[in-house]
Protein backbone atom coordinates (compact mmCIF):
# COMPACT_ATOMS: atom_id res chain seq x y z
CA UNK A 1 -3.65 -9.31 12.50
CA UNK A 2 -4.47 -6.88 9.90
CA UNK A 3 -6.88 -8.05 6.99
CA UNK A 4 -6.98 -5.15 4.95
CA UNK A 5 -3.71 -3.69 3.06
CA UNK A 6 -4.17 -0.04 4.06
CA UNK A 7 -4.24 -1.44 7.53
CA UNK A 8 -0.82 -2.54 7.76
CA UNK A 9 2.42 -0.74 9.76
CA UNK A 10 5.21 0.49 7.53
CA UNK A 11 6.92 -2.68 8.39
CA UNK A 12 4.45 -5.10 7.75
CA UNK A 13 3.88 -3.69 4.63
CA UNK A 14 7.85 -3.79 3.44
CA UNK A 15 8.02 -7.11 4.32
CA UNK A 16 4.76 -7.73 2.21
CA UNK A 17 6.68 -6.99 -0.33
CA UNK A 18 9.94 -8.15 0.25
CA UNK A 19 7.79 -11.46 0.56
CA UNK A 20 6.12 -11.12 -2.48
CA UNK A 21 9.46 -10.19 -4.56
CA UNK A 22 10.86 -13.91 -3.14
CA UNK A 23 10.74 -16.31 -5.29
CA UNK A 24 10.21 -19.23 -2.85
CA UNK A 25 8.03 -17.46 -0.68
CA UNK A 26 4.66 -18.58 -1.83
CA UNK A 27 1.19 -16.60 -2.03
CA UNK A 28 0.27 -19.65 0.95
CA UNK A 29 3.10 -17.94 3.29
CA UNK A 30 1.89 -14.38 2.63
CA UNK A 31 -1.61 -15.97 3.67
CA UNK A 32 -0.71 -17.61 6.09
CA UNK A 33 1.45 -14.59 8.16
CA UNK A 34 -0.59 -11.46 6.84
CA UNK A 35 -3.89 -12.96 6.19
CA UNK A 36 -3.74 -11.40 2.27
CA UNK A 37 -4.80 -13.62 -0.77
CA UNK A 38 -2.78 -13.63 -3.87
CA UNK A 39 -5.37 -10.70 -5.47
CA UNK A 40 -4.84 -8.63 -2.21
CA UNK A 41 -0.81 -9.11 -2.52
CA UNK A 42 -1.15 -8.33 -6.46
CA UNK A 43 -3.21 -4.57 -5.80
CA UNK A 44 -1.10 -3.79 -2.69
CA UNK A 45 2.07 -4.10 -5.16
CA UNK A 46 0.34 -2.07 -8.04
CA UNK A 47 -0.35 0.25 -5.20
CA UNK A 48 3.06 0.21 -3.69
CA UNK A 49 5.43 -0.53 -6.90
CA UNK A 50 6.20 2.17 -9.46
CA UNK A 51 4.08 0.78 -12.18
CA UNK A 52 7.58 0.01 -13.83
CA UNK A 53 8.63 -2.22 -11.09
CA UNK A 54 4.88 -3.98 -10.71
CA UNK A 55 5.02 -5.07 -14.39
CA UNK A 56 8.20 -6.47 -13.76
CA UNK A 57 7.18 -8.20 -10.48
CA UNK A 58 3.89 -9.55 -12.42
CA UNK A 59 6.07 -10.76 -15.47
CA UNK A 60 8.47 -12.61 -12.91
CA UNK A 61 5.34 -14.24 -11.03
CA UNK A 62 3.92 -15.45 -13.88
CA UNK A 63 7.05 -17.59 -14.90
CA UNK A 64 7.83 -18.36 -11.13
CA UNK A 65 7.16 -21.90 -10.43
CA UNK A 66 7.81 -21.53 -6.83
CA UNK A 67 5.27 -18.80 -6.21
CA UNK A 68 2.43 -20.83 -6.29
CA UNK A 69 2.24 -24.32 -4.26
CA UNK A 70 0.39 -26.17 -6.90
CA UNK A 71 3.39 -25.35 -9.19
CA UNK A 72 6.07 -25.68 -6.89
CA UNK A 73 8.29 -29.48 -7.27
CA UNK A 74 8.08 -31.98 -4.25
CA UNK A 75 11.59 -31.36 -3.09
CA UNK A 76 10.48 -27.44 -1.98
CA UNK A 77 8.74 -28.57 1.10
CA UNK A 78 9.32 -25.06 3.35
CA UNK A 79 8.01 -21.61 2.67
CA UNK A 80 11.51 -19.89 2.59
CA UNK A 81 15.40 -20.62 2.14
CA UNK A 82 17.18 -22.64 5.13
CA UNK A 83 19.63 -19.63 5.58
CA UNK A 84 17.29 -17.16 6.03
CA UNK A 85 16.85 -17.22 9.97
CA UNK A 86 17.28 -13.47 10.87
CA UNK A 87 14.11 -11.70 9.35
CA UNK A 88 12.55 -9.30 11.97
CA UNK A 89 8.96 -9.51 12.43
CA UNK A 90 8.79 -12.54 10.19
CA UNK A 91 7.04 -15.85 12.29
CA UNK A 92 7.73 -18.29 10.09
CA UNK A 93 11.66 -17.74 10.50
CA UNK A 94 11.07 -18.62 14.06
CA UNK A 95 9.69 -21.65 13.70
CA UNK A 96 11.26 -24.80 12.88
């Protein structure tokens, strides 16, 4: 696995940031799958984002109480929604 965000396919890096645009996909999932902390997520959106759509994404983290696993309520034991079983390329879909 890639460790560096310039190191990562076209895919890999749209589903990055789909990832990172989820709102229950924690930073710990994006670790966990791409090996990126939360700083390496936040400069590979500035990077990636129009700077337009990063301040948004930034401005909806920061209020996002799902986003980070020290925030997130009990109940919200999983790292993505129960329906969403199809994603391509995505590991923790396949597991159960």
């Amino acid at each position: 696995m890639n460790t560096k965000p310039n190191n990562f396919s076209v895919l890999e890096l749209d589903r990055i940031i789909e990832m990172a645009w989820e709102d229950r996909t924690t930073f710990d999932a994006i670790k966990f799958q791409f090996n990126l902390s939360e700083a390496d997520v936040k400069a590979l959106m500035k990077k990636e984002l129009k700077f337009s759509s990063y301040k948004l994404w930034r401005k909806r983290v920061e209020n996002c109480k799902t986003k980070h696993a020290a925030k997130r309520p009990i109940e919200i034991d999983r790292f993505k929604c129960s329906r969403q079983r199809a994603i391509s390329n995505n590991k923790i879909s396949k597991r159960r």
